[in-house]
N, C-alpha and C. Protein backbone atom coordinates (compact mmCIF):
# COMPACT_ATOMS: atom_id res chain seq x y z
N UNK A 1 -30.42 86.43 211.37
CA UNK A 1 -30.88 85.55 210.32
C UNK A 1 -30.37 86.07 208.98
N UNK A 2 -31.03 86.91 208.46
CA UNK A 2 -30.66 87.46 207.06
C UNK A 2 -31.39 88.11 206.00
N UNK A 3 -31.59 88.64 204.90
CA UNK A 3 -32.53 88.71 204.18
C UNK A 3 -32.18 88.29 203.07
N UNK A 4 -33.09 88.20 202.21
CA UNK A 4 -33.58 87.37 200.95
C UNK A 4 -34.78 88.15 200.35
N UNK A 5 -34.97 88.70 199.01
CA UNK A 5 -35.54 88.80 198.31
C UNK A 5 -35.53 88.39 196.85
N UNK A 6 -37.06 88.20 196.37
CA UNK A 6 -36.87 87.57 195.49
C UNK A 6 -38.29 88.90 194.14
N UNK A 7 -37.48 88.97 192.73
CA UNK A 7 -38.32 89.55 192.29
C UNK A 7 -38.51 88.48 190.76
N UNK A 8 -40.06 87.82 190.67
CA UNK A 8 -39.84 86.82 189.76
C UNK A 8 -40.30 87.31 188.50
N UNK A 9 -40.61 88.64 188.10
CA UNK A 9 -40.83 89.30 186.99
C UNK A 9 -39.39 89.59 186.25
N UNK A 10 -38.36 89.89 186.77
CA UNK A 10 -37.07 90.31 187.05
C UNK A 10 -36.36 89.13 186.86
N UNK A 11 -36.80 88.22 186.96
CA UNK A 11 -36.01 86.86 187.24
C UNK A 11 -34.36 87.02 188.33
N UNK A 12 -34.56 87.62 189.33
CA UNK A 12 -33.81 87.41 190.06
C UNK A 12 -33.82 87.61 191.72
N UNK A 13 -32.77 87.05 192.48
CA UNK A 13 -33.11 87.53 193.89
C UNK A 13 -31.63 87.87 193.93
N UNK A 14 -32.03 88.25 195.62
CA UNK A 14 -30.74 89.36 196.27
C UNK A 14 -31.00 88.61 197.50
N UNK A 15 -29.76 88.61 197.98
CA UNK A 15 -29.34 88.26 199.58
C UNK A 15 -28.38 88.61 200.41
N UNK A 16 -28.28 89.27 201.55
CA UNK A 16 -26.87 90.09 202.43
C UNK A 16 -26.14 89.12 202.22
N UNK A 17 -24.76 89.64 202.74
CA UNK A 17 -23.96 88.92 202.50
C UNK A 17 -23.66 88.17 203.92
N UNK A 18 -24.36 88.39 205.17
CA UNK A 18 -23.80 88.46 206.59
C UNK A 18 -24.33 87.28 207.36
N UNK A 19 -23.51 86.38 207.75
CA UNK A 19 -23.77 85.37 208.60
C UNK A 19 -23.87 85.72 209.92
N UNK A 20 -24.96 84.87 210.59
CA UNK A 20 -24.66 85.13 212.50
C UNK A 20 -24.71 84.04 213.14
N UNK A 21 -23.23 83.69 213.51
CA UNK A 21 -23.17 82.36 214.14
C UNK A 21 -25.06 81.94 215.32
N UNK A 22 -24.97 80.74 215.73
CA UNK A 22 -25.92 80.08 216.19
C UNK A 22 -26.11 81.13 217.81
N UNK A 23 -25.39 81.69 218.63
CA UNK A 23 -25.42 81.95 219.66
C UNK A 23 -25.53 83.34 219.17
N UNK A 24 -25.56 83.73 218.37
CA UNK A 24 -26.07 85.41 217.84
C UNK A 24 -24.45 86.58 218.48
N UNK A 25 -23.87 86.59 218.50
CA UNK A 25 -22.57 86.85 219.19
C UNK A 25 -21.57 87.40 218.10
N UNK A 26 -21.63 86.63 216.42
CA UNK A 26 -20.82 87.03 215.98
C UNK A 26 -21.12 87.00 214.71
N UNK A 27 -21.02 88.43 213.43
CA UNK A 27 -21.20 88.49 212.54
C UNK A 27 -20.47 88.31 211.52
N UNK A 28 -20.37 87.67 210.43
CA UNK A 28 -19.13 87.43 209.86
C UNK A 28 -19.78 87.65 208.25
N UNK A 29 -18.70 87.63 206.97
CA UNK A 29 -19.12 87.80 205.75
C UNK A 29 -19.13 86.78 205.56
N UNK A 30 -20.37 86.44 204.47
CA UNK A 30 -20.15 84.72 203.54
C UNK A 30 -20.24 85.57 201.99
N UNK A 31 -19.58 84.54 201.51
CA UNK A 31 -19.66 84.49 199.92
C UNK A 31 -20.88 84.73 199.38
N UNK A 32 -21.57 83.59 199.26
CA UNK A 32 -23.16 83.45 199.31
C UNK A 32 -24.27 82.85 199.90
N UNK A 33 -25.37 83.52 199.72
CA UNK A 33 -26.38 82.70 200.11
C UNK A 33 -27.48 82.13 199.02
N UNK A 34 -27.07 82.33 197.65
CA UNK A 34 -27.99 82.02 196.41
C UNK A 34 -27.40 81.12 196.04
N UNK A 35 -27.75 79.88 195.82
CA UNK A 35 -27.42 79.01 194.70
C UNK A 35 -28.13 78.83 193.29
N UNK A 36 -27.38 78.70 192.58
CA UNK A 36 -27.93 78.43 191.49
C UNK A 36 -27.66 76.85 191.07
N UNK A 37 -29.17 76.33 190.92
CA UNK A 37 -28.71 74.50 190.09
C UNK A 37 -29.60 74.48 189.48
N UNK A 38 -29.11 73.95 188.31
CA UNK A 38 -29.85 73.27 187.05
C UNK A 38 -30.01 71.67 187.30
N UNK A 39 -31.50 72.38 187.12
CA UNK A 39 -32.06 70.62 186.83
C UNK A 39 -32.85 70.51 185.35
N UNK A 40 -32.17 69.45 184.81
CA UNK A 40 -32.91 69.03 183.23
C UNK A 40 -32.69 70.01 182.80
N UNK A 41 -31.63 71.43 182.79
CA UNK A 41 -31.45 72.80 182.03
C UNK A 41 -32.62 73.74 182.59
N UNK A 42 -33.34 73.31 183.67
CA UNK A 42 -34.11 74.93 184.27
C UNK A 42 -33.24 75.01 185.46
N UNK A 43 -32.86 76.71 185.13
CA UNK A 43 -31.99 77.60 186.50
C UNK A 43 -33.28 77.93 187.43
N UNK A 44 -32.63 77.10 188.76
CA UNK A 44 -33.11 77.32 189.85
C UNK A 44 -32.49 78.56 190.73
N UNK A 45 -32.62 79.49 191.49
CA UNK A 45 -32.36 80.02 192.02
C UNK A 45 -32.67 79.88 193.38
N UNK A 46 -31.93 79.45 194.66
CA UNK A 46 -32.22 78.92 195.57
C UNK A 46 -31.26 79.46 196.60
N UNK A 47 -32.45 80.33 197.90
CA UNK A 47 -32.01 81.05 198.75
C UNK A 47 -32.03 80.42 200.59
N UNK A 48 -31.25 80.64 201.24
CA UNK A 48 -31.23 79.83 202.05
C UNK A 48 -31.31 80.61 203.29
N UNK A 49 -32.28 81.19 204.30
CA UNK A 49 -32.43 81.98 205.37
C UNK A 49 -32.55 80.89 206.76
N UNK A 50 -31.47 81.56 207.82
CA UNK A 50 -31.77 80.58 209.14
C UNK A 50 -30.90 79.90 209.17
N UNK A 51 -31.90 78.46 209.94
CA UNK A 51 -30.55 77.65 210.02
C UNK A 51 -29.98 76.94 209.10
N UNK A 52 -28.42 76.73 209.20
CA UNK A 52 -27.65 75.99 208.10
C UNK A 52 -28.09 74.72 208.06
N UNK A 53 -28.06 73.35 209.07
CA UNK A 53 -28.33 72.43 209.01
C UNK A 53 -29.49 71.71 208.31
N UNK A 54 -30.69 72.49 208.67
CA UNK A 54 -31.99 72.12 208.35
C UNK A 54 -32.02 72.91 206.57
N UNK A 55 -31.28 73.80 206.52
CA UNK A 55 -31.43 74.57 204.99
C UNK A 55 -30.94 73.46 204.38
N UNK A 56 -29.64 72.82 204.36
CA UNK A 56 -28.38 72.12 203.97
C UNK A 56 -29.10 70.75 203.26
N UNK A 57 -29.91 70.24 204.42
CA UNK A 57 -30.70 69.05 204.21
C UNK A 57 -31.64 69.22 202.79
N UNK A 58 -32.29 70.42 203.24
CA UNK A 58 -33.17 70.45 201.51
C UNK A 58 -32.42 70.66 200.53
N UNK A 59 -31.34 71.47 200.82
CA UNK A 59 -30.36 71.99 199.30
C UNK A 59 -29.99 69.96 198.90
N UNK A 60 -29.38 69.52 199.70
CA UNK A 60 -28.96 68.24 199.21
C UNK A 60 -30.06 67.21 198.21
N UNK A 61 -31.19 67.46 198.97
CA UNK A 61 -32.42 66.98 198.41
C UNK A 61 -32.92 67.56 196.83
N UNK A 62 -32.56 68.80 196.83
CA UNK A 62 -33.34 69.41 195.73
C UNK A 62 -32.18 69.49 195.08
N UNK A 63 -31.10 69.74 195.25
CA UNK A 63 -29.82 69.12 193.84
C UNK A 63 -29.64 67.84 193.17
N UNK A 64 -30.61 66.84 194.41
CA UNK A 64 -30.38 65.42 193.68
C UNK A 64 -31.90 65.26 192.74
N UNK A 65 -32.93 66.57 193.02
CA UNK A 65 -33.98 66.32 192.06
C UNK A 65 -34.67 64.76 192.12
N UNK A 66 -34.71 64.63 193.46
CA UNK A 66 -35.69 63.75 193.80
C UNK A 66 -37.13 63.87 193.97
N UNK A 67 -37.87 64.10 193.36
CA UNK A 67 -38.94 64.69 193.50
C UNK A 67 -39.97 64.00 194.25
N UNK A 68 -40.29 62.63 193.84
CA UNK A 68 -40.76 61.60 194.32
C UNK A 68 -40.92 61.47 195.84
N UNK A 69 -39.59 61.70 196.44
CA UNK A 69 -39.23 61.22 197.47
C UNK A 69 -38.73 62.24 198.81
N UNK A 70 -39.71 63.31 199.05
CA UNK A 70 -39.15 64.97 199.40
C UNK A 70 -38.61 64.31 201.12
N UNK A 71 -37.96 65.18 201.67
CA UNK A 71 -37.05 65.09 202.48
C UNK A 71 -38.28 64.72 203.70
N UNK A 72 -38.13 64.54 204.93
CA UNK A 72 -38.73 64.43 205.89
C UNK A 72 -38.21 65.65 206.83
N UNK A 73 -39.11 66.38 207.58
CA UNK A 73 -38.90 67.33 208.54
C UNK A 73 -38.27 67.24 209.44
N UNK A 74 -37.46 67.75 210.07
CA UNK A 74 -36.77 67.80 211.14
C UNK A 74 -37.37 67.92 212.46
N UNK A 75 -37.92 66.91 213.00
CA UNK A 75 -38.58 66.36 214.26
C UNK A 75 -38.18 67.15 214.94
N UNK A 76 -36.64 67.16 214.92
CA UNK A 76 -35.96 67.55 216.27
C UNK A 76 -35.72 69.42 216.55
N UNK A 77 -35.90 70.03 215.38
CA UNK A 77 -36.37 71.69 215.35
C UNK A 77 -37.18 71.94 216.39
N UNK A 78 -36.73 72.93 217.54
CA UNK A 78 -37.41 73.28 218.32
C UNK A 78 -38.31 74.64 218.06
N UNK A 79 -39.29 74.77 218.80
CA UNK A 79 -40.46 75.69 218.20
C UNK A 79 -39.03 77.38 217.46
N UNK A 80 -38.51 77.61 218.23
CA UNK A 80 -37.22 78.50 218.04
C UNK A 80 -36.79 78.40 216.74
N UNK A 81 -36.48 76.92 216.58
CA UNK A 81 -35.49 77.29 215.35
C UNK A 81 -36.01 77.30 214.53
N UNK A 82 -35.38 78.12 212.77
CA UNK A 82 -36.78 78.01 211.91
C UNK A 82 -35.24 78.53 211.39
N UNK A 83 -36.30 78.01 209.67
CA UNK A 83 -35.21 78.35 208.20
C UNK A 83 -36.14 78.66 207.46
N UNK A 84 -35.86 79.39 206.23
CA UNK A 84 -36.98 79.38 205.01
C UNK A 84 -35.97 79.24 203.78
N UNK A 85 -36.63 78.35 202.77
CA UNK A 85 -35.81 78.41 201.18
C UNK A 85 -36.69 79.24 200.62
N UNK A 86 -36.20 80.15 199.59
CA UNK A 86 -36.84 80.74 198.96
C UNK A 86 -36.24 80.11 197.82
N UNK A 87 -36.98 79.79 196.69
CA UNK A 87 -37.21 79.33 195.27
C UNK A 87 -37.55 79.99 194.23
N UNK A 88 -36.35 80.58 193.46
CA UNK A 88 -37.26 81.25 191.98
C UNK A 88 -36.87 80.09 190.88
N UNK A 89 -37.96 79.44 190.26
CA UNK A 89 -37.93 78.39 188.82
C UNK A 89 -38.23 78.97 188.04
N UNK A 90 -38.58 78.23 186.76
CA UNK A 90 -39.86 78.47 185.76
C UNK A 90 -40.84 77.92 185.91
N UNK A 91 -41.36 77.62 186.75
CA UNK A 91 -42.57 77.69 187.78
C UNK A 91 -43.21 78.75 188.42
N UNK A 92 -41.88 79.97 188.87
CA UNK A 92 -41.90 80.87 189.52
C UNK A 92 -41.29 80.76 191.13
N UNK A 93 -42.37 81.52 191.83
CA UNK A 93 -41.53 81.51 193.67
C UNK A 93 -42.26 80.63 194.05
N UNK A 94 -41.46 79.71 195.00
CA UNK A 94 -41.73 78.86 196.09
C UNK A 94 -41.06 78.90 197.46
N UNK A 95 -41.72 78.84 198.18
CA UNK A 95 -40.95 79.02 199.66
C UNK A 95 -41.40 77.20 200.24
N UNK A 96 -40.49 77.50 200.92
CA UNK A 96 -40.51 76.33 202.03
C UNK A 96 -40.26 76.04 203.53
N UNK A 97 -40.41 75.84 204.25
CA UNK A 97 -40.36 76.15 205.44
C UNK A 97 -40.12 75.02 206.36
N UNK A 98 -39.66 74.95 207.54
CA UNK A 98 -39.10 74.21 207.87
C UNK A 98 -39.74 72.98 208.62
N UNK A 99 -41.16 72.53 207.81
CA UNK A 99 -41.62 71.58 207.73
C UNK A 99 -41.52 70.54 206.90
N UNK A 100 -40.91 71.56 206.16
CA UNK A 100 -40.39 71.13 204.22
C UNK A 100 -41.85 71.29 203.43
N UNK A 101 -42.62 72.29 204.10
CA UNK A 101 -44.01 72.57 203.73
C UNK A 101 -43.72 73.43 201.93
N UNK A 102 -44.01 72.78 201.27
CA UNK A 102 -43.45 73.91 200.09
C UNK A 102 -44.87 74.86 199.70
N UNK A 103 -44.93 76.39 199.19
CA UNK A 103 -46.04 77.08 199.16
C UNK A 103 -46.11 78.03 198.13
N UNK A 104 -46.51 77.58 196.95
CA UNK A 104 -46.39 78.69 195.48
C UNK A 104 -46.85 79.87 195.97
N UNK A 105 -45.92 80.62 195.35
CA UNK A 105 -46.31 82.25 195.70
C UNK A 105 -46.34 83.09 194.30
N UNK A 106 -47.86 83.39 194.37
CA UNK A 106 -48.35 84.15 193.30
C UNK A 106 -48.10 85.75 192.75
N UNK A 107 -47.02 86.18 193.89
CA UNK A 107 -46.70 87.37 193.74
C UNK A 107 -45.50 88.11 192.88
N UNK A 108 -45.47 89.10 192.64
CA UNK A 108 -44.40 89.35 191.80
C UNK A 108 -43.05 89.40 192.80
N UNK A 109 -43.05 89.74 194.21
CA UNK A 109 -41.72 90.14 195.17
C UNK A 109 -42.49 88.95 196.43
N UNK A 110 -41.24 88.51 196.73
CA UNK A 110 -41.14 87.59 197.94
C UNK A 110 -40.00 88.26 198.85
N UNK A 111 -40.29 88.35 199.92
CA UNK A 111 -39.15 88.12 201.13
C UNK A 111 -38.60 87.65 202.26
N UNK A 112 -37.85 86.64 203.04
CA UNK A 112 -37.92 85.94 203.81
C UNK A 112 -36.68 86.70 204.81
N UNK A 113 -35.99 85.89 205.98
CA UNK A 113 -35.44 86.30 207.20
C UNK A 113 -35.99 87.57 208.17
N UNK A 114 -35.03 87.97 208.89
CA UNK A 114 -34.99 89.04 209.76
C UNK A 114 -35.25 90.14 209.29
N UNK A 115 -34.81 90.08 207.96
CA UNK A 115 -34.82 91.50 207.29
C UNK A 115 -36.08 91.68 206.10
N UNK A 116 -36.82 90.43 206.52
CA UNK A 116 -37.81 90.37 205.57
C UNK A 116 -38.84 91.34 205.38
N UNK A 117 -39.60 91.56 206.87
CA UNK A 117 -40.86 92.43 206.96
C UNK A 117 -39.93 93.69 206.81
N UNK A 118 -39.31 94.38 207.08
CA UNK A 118 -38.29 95.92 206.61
C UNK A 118 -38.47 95.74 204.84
N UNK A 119 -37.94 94.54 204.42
CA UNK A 119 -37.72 94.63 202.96
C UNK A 119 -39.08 94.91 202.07
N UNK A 120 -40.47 93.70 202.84
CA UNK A 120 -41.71 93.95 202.66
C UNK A 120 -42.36 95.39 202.16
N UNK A 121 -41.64 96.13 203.25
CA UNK A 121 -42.13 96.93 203.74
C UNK A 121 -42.15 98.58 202.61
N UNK A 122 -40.63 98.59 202.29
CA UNK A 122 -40.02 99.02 201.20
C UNK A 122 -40.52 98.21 199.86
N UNK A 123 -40.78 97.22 199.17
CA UNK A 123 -41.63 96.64 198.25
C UNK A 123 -42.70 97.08 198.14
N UNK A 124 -43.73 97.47 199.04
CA UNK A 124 -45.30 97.78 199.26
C UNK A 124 -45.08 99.28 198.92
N UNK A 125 -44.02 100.16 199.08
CA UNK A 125 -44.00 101.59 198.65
C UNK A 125 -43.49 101.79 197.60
N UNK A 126 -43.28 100.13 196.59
CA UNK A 126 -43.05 100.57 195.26
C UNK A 126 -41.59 101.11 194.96
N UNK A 127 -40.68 101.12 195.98
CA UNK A 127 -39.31 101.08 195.73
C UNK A 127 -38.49 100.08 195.08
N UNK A 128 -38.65 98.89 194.96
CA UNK A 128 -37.77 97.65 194.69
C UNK A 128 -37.40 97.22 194.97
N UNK A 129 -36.75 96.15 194.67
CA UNK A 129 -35.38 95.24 195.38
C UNK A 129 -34.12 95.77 195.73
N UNK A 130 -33.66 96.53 195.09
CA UNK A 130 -32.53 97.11 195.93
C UNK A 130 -32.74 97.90 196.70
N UNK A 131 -33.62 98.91 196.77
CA UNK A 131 -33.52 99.67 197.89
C UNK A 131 -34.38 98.88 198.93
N UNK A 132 -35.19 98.08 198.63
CA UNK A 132 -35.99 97.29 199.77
C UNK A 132 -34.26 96.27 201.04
N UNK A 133 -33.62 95.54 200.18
CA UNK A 133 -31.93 95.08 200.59
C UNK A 133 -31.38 96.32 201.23
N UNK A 134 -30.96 97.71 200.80
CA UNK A 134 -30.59 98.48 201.61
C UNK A 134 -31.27 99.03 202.45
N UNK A 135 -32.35 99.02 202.51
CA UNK A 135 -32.73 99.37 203.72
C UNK A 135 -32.74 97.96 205.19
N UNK A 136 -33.18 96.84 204.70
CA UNK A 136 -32.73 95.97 205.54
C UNK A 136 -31.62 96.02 206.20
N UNK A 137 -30.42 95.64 205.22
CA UNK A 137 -29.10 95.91 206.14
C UNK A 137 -29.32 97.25 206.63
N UNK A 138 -29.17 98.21 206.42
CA UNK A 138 -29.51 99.50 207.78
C UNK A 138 -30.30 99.15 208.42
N UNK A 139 -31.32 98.27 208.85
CA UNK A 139 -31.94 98.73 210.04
C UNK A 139 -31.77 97.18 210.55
N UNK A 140 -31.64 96.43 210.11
CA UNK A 140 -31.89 94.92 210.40
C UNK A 140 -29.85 94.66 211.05
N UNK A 141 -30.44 94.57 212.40
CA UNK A 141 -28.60 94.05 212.66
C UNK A 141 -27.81 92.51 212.36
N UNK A 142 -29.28 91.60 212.12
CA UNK A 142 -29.15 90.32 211.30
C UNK A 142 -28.79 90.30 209.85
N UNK A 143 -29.15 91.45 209.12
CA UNK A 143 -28.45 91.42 207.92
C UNK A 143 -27.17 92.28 207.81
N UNK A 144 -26.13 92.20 206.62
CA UNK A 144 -25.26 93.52 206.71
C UNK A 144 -24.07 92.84 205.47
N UNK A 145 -23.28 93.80 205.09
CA UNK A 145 -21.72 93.46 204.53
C UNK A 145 -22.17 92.92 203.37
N UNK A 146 -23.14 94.32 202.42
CA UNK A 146 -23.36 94.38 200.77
C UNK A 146 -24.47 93.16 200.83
N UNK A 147 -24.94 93.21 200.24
CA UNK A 147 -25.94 92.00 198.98
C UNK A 147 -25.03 91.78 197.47
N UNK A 148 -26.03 90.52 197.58
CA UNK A 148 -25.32 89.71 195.71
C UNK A 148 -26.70 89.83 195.37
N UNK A 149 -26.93 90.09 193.74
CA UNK A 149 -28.02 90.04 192.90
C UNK A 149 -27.64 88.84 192.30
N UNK A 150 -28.30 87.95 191.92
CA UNK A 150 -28.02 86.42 191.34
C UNK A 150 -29.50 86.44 190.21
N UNK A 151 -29.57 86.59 189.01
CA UNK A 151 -30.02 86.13 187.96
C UNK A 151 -29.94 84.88 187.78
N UNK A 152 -31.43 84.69 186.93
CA UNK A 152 -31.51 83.07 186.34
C UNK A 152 -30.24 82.76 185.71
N UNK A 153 -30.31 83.79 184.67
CA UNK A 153 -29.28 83.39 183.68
C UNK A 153 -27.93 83.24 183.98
N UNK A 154 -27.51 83.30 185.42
CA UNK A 154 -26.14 83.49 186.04
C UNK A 154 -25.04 84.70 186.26
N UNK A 155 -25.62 85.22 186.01
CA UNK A 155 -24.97 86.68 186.16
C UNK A 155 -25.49 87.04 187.67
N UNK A 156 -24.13 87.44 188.00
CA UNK A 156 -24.09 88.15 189.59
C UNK A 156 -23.72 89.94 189.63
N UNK A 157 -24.57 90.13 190.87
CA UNK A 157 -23.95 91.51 190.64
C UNK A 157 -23.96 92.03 192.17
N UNK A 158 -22.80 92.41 192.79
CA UNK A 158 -22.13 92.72 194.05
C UNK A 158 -22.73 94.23 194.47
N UNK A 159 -23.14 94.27 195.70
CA UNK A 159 -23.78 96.06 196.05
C UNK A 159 -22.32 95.73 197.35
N UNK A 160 -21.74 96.80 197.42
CA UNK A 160 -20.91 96.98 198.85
C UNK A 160 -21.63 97.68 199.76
N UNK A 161 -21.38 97.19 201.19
CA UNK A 161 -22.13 98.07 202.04
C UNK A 161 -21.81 99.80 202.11
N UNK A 162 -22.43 100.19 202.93
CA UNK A 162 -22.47 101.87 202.62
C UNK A 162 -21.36 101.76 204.06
């Protein structure tokens, strides 16, 4: 799957860089997994864990800032498959899940995928976001191949793997 953290005091999240095809078989590098879109001039920061298809569907939805009209769930998701968006606004964190259930999160650190509860885990001992990301990729074989730091304000910043 992957990891994703998000720190909304910080205004920013981090995400591996490492894709795993659908049959789990093969790991490959992606560019990213953060988007950034402005709607009406607020930077969204928008993280995408799981599956592509069902992620893809909300990204399309929430770039067209339809608010009115939120996407419908994917019926056809079997109990197995599962995605999470993670959301930093000026609202703060929102997750969503692959009901398209959306769920404000009152906390200062969020983390979602495979590498989430590891990253959790490292957060709760007061380490941070980066070392909470490096420790994921080391132990998490779903994450790997560096993290991107993605700020509101658009600034990126590249960790290489060890």
């Amino acid at each position: 799957m992957t990891t994703i953290v998000v720190d909304r005091e910080a205004g920013y999240m981090a995400a591996d860089r490492q894709v795993t095809t659908n049959d789990g078989e093969l790991m490959i590098p992606c560019e990213t997994k953060i988007e950034i879109i402005d709607i009406g001039g607020d930077q969204y920061l928008v993280g995408a864990a799981g599956m592509e298809g069902p992620a893809e569907h909300f990204l399309e939805w929430f770039r067209e800032g339809d608010w009115d009209d939120p996407p419908s769930p994917w019926d056809s998701l079997s109990d197995d498959d599962d995605f999470s968006i993670l959301i930093l606004g000026p609202e703060g964190i929102t997750v969503v899940d692959k009901f398209m259930r959306q769920l404000p999160i009152h906390n200062r650190y969020y983390a979602v995928g495979s590498g989430g509860p590891l990253a959790w885990a490292v957060l709760e001992a007061g380490c941070g976001v980066r070392k909470a990301m490096e420790t994921a990729i080391k132990l998490d074989p779903s994450s790997g191949f560096g993290y991107q730091v993605v700020y509101q304000d658009g600034t990126i910043e590249e960790a290489a793997p060890d």
